[in-house]
PDB file of N, CA and C in Angstrom:
ATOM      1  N   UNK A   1      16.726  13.944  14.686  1.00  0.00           N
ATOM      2  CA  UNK A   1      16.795  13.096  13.515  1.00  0.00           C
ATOM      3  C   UNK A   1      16.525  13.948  12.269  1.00  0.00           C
ATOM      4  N   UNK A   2      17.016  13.892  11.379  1.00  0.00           N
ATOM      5  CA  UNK A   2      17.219  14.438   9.995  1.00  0.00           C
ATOM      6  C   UNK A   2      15.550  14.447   9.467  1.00  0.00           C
ATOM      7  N   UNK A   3      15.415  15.139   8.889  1.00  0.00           N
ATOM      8  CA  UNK A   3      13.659  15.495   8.126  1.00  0.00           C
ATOM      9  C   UNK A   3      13.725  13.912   6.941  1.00  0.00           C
ATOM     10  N   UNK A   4      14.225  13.664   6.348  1.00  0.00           N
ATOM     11  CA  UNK A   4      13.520  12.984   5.273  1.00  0.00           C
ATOM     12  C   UNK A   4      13.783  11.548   5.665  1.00  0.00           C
ATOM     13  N   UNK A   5      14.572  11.117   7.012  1.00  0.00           N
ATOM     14  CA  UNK A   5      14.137  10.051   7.818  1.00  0.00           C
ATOM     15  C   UNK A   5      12.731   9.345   7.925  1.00  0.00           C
ATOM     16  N   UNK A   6      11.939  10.685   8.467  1.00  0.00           N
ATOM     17  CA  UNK A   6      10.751  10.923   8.398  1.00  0.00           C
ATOM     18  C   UNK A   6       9.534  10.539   7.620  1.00  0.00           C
ATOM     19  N   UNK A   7      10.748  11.050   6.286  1.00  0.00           N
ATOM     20  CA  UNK A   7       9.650  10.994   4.981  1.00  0.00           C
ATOM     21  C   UNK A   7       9.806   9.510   4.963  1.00  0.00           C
ATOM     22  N   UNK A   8      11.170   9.050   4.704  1.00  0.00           N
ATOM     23  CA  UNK A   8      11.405   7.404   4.757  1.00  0.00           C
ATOM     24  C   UNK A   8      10.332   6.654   5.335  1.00  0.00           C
ATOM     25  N   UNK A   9      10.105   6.683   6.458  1.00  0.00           N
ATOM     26  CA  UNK A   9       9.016   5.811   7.260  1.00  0.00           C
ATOM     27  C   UNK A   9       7.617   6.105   6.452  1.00  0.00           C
ATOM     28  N   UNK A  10       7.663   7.235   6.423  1.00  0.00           N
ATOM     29  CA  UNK A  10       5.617   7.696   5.883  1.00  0.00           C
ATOM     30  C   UNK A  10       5.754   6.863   4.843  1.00  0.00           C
ATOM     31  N   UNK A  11       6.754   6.606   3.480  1.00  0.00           N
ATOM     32  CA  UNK A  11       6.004   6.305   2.714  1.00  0.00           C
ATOM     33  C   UNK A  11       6.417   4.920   2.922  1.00  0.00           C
ATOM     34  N   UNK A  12       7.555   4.035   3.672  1.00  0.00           N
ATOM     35  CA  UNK A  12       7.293   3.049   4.048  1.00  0.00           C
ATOM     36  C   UNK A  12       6.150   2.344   4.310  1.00  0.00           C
ATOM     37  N   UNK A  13       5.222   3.219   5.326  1.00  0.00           N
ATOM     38  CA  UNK A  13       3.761   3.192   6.090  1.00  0.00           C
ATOM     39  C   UNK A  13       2.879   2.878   5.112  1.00  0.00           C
ATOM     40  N   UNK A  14       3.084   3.387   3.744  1.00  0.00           N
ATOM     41  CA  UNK A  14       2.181   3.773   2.887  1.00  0.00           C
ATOM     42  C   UNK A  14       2.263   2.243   2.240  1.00  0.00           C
ATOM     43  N   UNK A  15       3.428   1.914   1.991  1.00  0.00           N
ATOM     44  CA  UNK A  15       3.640   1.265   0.258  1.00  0.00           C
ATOM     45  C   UNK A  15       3.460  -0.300   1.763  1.00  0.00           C
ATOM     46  N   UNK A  16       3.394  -0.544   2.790  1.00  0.00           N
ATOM     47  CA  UNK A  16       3.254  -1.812   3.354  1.00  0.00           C
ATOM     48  C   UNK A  16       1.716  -1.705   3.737  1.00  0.00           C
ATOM     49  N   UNK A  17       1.125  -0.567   3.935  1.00  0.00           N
ATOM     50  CA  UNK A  17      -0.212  -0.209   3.946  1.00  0.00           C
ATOM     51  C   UNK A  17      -1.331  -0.879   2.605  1.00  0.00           C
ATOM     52  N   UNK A  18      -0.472  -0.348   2.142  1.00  0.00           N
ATOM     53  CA  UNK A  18      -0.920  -0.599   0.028  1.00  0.00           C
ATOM     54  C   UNK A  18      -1.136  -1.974   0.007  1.00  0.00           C
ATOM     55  N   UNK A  19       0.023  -2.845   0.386  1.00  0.00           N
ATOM     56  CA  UNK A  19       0.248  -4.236  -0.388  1.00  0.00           C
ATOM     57  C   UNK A  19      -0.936  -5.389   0.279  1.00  0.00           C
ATOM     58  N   UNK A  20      -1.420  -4.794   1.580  1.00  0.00           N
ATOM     59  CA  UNK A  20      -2.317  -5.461   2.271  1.00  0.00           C
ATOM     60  C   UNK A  20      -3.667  -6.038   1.082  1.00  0.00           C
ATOM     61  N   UNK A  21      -4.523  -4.595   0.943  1.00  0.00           N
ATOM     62  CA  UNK A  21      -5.542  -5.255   0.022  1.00  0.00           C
ATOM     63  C   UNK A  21      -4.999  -5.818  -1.160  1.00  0.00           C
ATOM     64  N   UNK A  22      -3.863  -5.715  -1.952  1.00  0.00           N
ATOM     65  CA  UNK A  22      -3.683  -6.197  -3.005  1.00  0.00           C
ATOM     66  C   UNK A  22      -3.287  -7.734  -2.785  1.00  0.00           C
ATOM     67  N   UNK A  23      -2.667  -8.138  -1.942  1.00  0.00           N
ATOM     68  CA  UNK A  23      -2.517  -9.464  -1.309  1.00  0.00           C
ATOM     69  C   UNK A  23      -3.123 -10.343  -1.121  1.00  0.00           C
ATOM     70  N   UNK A  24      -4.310  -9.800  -0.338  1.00  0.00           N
ATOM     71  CA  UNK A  24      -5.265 -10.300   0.346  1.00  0.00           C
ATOM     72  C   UNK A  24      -6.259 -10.781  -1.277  1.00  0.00           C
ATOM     73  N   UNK A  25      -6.768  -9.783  -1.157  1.00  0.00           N
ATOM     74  CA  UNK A  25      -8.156 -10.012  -2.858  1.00  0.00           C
ATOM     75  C   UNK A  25      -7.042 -10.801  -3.773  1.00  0.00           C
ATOM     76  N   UNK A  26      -5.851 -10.519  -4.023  1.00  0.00           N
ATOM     77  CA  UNK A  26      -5.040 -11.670  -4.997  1.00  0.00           C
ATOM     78  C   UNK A  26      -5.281 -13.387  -4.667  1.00  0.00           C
ATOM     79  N   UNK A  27      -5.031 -13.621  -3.075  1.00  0.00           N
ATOM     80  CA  UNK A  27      -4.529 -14.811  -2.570  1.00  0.00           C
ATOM     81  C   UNK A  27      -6.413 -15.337  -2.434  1.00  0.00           C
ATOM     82  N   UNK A  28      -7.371 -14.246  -2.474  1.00  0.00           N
ATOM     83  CA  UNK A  28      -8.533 -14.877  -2.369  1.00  0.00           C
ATOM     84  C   UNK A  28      -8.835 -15.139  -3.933  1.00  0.00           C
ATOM     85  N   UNK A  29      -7.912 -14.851  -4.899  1.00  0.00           N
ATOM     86  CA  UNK A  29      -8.425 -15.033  -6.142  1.00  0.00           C
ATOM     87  C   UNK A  29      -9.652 -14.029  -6.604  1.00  0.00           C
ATOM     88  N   UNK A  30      -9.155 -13.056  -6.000  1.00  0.00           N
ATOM     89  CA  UNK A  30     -10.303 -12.004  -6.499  1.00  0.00           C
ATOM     90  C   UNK A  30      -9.779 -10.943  -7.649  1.00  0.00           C
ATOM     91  N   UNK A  31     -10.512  -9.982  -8.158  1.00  0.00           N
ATOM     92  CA  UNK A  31      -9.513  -9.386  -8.993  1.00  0.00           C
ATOM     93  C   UNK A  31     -10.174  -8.158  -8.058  1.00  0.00           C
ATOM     94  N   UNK A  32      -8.927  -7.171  -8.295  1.00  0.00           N
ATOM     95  CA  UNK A  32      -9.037  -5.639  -7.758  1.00  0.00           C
ATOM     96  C   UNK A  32      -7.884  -4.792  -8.476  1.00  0.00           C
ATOM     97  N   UNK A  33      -9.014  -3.052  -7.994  1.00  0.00           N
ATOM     98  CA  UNK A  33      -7.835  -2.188  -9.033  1.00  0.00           C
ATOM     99  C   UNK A  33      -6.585  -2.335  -8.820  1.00  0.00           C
ATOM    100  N   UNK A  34      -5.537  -1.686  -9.767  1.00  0.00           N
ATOM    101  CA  UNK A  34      -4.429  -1.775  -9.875  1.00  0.00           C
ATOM    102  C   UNK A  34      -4.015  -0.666 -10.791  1.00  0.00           C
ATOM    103  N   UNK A  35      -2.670   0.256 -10.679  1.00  0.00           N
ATOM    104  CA  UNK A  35      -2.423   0.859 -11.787  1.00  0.00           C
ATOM    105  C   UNK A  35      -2.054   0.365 -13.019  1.00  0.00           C
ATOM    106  N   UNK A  36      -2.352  -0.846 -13.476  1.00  0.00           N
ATOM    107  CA  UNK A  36      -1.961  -1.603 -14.566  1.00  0.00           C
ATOM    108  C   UNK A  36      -3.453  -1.831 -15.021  1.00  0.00           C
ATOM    109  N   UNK A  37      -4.425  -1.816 -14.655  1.00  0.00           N
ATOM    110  CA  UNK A  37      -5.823  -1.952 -15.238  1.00  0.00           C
ATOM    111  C   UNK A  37      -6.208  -1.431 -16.109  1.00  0.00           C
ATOM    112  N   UNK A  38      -7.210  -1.233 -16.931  1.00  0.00           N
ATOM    113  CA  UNK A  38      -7.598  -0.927 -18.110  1.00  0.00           C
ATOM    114  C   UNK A  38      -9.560  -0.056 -17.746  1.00  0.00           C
ATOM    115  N   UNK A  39      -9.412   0.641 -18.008  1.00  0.00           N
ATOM    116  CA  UNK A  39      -9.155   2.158 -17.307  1.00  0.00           C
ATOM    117  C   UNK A  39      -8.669   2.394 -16.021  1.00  0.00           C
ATOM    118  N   UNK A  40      -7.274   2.853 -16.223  1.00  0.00           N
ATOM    119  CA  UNK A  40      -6.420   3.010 -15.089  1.00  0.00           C
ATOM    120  C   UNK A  40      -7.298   3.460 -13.657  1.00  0.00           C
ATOM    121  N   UNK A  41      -6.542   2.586 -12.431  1.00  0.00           N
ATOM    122  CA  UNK A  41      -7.215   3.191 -11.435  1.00  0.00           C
ATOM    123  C   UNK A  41      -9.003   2.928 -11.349  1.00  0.00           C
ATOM    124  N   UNK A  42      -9.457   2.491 -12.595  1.00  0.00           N
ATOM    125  CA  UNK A  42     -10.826   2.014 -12.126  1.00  0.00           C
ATOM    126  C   UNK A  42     -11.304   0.454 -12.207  1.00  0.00           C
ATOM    127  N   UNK A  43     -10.345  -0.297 -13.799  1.00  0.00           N
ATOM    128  CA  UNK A  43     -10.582  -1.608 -13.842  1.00  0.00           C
ATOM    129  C   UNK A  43     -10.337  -2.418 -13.409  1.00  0.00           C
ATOM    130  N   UNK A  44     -10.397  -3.640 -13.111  1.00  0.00           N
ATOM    131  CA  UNK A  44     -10.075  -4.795 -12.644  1.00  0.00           C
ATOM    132  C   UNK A  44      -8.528  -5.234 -12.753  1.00  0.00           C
ATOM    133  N   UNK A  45      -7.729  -6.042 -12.041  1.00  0.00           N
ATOM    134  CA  UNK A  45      -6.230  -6.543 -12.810  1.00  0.00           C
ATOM    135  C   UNK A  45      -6.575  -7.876 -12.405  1.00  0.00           C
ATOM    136  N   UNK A  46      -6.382  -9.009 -12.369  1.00  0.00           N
ATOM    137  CA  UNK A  46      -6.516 -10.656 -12.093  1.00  0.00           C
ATOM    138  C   UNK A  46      -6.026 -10.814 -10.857  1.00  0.00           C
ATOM    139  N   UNK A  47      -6.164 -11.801 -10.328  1.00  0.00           N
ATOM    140  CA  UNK A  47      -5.443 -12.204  -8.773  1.00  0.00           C
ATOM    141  C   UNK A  47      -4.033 -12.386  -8.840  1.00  0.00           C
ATOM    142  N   UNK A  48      -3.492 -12.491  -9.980  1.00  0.00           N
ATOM    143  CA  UNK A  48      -2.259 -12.896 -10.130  1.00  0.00           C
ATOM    144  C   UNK A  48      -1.440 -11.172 -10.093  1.00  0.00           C
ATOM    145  N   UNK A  49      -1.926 -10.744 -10.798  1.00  0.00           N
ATOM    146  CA  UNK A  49      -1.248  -8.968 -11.428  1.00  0.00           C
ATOM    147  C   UNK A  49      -1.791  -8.622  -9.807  1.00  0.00           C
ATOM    148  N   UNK A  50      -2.199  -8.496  -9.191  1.00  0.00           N
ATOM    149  CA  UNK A  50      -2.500  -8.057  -7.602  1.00  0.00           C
ATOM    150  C   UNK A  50      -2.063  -8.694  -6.516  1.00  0.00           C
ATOM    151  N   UNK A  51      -1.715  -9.929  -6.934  1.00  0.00           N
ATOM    152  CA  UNK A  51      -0.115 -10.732  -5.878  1.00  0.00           C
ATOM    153  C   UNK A  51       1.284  -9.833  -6.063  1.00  0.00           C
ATOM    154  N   UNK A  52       1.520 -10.162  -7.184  1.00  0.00           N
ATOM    155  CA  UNK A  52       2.568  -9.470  -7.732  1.00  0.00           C
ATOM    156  C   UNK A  52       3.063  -8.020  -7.246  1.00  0.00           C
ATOM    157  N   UNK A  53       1.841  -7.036  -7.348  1.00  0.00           N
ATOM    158  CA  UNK A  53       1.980  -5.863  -7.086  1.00  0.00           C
ATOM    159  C   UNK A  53       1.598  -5.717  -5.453  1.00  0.00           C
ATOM    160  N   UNK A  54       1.118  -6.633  -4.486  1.00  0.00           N
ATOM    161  CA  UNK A  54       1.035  -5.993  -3.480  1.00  0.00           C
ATOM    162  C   UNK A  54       2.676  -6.981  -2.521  1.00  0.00           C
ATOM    163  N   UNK A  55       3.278  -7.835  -3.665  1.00  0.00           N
ATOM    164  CA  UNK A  55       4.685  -7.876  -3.161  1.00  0.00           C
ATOM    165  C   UNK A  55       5.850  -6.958  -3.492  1.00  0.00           C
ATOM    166  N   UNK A  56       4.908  -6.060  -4.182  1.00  0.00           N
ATOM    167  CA  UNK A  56       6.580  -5.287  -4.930  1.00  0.00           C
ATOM    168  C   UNK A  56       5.881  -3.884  -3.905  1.00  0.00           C
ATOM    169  N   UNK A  57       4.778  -3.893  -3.413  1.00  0.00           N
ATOM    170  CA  UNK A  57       4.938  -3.052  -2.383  1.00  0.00           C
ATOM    171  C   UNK A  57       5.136  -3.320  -1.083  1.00  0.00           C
ATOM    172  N   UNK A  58       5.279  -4.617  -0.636  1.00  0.00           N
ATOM    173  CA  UNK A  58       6.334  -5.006   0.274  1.00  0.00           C
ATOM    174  C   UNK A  58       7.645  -4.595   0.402  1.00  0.00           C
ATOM    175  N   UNK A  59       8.136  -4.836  -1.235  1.00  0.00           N
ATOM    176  CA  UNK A  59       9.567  -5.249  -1.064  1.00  0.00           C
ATOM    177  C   UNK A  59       9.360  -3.546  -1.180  1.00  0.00           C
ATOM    178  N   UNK A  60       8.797  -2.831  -1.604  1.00  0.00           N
ATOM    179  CA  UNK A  60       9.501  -1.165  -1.615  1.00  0.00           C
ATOM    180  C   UNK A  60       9.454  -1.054  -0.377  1.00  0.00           C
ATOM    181  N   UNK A  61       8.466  -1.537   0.535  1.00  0.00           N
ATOM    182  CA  UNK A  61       8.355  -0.577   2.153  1.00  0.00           C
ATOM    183  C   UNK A  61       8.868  -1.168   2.723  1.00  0.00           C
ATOM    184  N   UNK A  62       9.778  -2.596   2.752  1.00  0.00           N
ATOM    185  CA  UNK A  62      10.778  -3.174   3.495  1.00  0.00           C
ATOM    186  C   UNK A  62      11.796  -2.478   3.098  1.00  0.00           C
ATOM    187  N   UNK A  63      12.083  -2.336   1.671  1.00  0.00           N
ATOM    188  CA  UNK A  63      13.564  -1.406   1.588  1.00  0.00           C
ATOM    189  C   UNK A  63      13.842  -0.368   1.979  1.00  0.00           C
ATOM    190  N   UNK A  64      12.670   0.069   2.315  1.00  0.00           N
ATOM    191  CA  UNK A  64      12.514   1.971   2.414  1.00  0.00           C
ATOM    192  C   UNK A  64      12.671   1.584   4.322  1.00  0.00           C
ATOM    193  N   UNK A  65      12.348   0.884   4.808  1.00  0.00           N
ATOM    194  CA  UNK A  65      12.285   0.568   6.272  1.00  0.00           C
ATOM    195  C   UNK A  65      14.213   0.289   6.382  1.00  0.00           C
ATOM    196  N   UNK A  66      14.667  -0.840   5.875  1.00  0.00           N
ATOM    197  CA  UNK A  66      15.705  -1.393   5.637  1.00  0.00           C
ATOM    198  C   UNK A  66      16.953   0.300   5.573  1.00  0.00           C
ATOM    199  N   UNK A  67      16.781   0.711   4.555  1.00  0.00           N
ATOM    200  CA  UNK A  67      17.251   2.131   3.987  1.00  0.00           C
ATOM    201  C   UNK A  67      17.727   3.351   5.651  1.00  0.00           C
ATOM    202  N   UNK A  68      16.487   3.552   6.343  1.00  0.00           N
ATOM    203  CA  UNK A  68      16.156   4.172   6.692  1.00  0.00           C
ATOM    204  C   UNK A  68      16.002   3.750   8.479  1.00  0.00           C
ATOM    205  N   UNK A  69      16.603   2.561   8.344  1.00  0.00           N
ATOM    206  CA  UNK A  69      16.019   1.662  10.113  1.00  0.00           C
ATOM    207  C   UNK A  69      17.706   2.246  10.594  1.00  0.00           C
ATOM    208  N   UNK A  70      17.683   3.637  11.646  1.00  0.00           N
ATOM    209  CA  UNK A  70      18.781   4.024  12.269  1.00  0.00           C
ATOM    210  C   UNK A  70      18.981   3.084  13.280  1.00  0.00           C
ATOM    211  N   UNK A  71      18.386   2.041  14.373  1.00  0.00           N
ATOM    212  CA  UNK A  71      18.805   1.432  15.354  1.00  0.00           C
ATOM    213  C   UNK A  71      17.489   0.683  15.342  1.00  0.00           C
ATOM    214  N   UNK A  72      18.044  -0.649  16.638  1.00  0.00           N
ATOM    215  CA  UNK A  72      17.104  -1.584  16.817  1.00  0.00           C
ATOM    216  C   UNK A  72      17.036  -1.475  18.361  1.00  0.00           C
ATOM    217  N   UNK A  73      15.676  -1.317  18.690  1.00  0.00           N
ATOM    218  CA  UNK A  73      14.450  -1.200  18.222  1.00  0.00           C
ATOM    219  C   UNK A  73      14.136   0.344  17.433  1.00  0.00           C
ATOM    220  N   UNK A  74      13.043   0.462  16.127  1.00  0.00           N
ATOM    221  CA  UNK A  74      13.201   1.487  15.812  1.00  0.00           C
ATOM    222  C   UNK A  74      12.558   3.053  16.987  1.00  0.00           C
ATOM    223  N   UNK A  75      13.201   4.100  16.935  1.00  0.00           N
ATOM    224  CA  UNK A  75      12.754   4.894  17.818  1.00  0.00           C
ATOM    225  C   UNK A  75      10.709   5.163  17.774  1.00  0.00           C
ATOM    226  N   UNK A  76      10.309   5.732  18.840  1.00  0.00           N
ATOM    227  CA  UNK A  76       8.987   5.690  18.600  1.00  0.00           C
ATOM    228  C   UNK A  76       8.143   6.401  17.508  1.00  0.00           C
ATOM    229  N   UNK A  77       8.901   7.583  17.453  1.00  0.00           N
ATOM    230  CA  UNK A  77       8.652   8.989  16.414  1.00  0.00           C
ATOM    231  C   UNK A  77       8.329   8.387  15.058  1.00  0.00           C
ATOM    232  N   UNK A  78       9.532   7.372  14.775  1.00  0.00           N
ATOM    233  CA  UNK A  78       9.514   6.903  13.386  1.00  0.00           C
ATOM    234  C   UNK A  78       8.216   5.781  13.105  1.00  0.00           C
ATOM    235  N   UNK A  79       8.012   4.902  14.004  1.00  0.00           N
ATOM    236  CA  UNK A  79       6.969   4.215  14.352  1.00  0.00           C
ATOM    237  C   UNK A  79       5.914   4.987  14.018  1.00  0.00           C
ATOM    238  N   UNK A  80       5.699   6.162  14.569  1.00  0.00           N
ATOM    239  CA  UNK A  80       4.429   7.224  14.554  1.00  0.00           C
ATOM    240  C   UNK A  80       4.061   7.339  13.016  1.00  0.00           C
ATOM    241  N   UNK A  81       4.969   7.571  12.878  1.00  0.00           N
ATOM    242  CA  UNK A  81       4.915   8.705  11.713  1.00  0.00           C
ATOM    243  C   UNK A  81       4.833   7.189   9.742  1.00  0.00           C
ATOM    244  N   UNK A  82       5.320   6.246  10.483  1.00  0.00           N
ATOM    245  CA  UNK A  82       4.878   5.061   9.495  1.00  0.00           C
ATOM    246  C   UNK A  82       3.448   4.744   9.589  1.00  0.00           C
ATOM    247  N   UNK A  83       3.184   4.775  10.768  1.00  0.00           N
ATOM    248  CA  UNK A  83       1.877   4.277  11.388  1.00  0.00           C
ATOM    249  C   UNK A  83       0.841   5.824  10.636  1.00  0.00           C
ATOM    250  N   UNK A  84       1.051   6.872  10.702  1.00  0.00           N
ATOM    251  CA  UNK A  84       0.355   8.146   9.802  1.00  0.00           C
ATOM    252  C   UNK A  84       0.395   7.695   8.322  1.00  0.00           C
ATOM    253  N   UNK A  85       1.144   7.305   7.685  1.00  0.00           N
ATOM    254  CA  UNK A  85       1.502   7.173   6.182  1.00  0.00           C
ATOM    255  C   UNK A  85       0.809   6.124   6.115  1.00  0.00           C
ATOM    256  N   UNK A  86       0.789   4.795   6.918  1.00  0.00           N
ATOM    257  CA  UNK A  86      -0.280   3.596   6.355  1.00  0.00           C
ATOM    258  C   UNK A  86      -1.637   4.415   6.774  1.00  0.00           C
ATOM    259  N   UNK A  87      -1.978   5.071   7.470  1.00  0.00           N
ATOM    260  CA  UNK A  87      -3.002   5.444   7.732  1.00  0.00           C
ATOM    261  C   UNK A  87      -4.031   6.533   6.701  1.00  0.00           C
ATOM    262  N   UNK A  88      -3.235   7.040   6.204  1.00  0.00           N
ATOM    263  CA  UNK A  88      -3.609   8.104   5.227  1.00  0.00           C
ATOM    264  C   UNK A  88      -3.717   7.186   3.644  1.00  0.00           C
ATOM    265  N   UNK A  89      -2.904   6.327   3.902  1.00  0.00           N
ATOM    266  CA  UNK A  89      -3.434   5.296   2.429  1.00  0.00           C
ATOM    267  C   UNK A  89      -4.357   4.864   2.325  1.00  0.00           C
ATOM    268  N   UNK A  90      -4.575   4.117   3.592  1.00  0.00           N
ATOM    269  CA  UNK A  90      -5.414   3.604   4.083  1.00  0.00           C
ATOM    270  C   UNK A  90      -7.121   4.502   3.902  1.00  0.00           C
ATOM    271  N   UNK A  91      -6.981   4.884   4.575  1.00  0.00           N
ATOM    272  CA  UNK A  91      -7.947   6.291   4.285  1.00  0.00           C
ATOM    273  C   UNK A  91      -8.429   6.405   2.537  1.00  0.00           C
ATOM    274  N   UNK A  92      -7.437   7.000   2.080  1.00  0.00           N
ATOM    275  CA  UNK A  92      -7.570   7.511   0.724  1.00  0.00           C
ATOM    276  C   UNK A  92      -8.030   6.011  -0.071  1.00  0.00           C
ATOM    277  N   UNK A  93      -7.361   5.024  -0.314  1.00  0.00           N
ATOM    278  CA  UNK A  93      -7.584   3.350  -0.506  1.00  0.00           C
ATOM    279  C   UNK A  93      -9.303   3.793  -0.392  1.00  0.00           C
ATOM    280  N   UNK A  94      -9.793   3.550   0.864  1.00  0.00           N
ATOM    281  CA  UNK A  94     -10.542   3.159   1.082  1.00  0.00           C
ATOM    282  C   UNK A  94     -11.935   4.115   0.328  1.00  0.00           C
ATOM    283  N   UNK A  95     -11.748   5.074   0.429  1.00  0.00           N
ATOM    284  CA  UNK A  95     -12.656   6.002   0.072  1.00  0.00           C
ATOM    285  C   UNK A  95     -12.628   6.054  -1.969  1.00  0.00           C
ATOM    286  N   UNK A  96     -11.344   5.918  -2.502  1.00  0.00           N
ATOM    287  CA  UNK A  96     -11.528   5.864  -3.626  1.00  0.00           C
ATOM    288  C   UNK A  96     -12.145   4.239  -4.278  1.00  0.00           C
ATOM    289  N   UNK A  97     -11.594   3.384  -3.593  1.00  0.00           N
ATOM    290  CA  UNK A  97     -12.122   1.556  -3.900  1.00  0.00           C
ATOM    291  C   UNK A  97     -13.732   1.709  -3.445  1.00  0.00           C
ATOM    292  N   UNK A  98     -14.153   2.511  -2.422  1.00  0.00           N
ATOM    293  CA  UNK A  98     -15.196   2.498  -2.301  1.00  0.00           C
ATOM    294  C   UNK A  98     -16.175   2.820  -3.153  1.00  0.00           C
ATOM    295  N   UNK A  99     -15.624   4.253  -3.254  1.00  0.00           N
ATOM    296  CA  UNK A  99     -16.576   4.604  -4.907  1.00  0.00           C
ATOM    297  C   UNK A  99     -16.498   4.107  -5.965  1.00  0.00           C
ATOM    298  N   UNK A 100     -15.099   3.306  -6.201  1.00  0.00           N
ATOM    299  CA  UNK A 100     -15.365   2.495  -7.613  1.00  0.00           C
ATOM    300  C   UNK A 100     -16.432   1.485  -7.591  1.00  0.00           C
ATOM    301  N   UNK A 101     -15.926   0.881  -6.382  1.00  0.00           N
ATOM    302  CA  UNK A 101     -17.228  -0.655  -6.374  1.00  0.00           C
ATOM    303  C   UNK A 101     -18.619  -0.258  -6.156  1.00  0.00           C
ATOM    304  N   UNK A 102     -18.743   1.130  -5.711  1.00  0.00           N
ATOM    305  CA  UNK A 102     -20.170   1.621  -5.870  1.00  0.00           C
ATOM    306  C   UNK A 102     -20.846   2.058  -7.499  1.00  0.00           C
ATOM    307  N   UNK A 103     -19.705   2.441  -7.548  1.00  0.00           N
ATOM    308  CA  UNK A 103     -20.558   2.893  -9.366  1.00  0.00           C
ATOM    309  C   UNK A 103     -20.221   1.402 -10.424  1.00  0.00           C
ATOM    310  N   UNK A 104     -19.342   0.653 -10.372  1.00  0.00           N
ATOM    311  CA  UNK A 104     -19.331  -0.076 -11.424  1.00  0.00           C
ATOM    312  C   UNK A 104     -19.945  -1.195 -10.909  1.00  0.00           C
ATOM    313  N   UNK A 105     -20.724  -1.710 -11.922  1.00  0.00           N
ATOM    314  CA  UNK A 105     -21.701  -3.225 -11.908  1.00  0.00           C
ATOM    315  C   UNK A 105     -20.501  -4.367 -12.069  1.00  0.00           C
ATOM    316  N   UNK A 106     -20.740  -5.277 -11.027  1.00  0.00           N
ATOM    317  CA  UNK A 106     -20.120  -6.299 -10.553  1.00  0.00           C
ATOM    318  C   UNK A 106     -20.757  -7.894 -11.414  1.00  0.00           C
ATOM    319  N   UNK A 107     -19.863  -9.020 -11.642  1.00  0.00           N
ATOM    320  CA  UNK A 107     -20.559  -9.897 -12.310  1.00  0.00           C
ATOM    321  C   UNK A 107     -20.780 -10.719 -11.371  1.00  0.00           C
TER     322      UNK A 107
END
């Protein structure tokens, strides 16, 4: 299979990885970061601006899946290698949201 197949799935992995917490804290009416916040990457966006954005990272990692889906069922490799890319977001997500909500005072 061609190399940027590959890449296709990782960041698929990534951007359906992504949309989870933004979904989730939106639909609970919570607010969480967003690159639209005010200090980027550290402030708050509303539940609404974090619906929004964890569907437009749906719709990127469905298209990028869509784009990139050579046969049904998809082969395992590609599976793998989506499953690495949500994982490494995941990861990184977690460790940077962590330290924000540790240093900034909550109301």
């Amino acid at each position: 299979m061609v190399w940027y197949v590959y890449v296709g799935w990782f960041f698929a992995g990534a951007f359906l990885t992504n949309a989870i917490p933004h979904v989730v804290q939106g639909m609970c009416g919570n607010c969480f970061q967003t690159p639209f916040a005010s200090p980027r990457r550290v402030g708050e966006s509303s539940a609404v601006v974090n619906v929004v954005w964890g569907f437009c990272n749906l719709a990127i990692g469905g298209a990028l899946l869509y784009i990139f889906l050579p046969q049904l069922p998809p082969p395992w490799p590609l599976c793998a290698v989506a499953l690495i890319g949500g994982l490494i977001i995941a990861l990184y997500l977690a460790r940077h949201f962590g330290k924000v909500r540790k240093e900034a005072p909550h109301p």
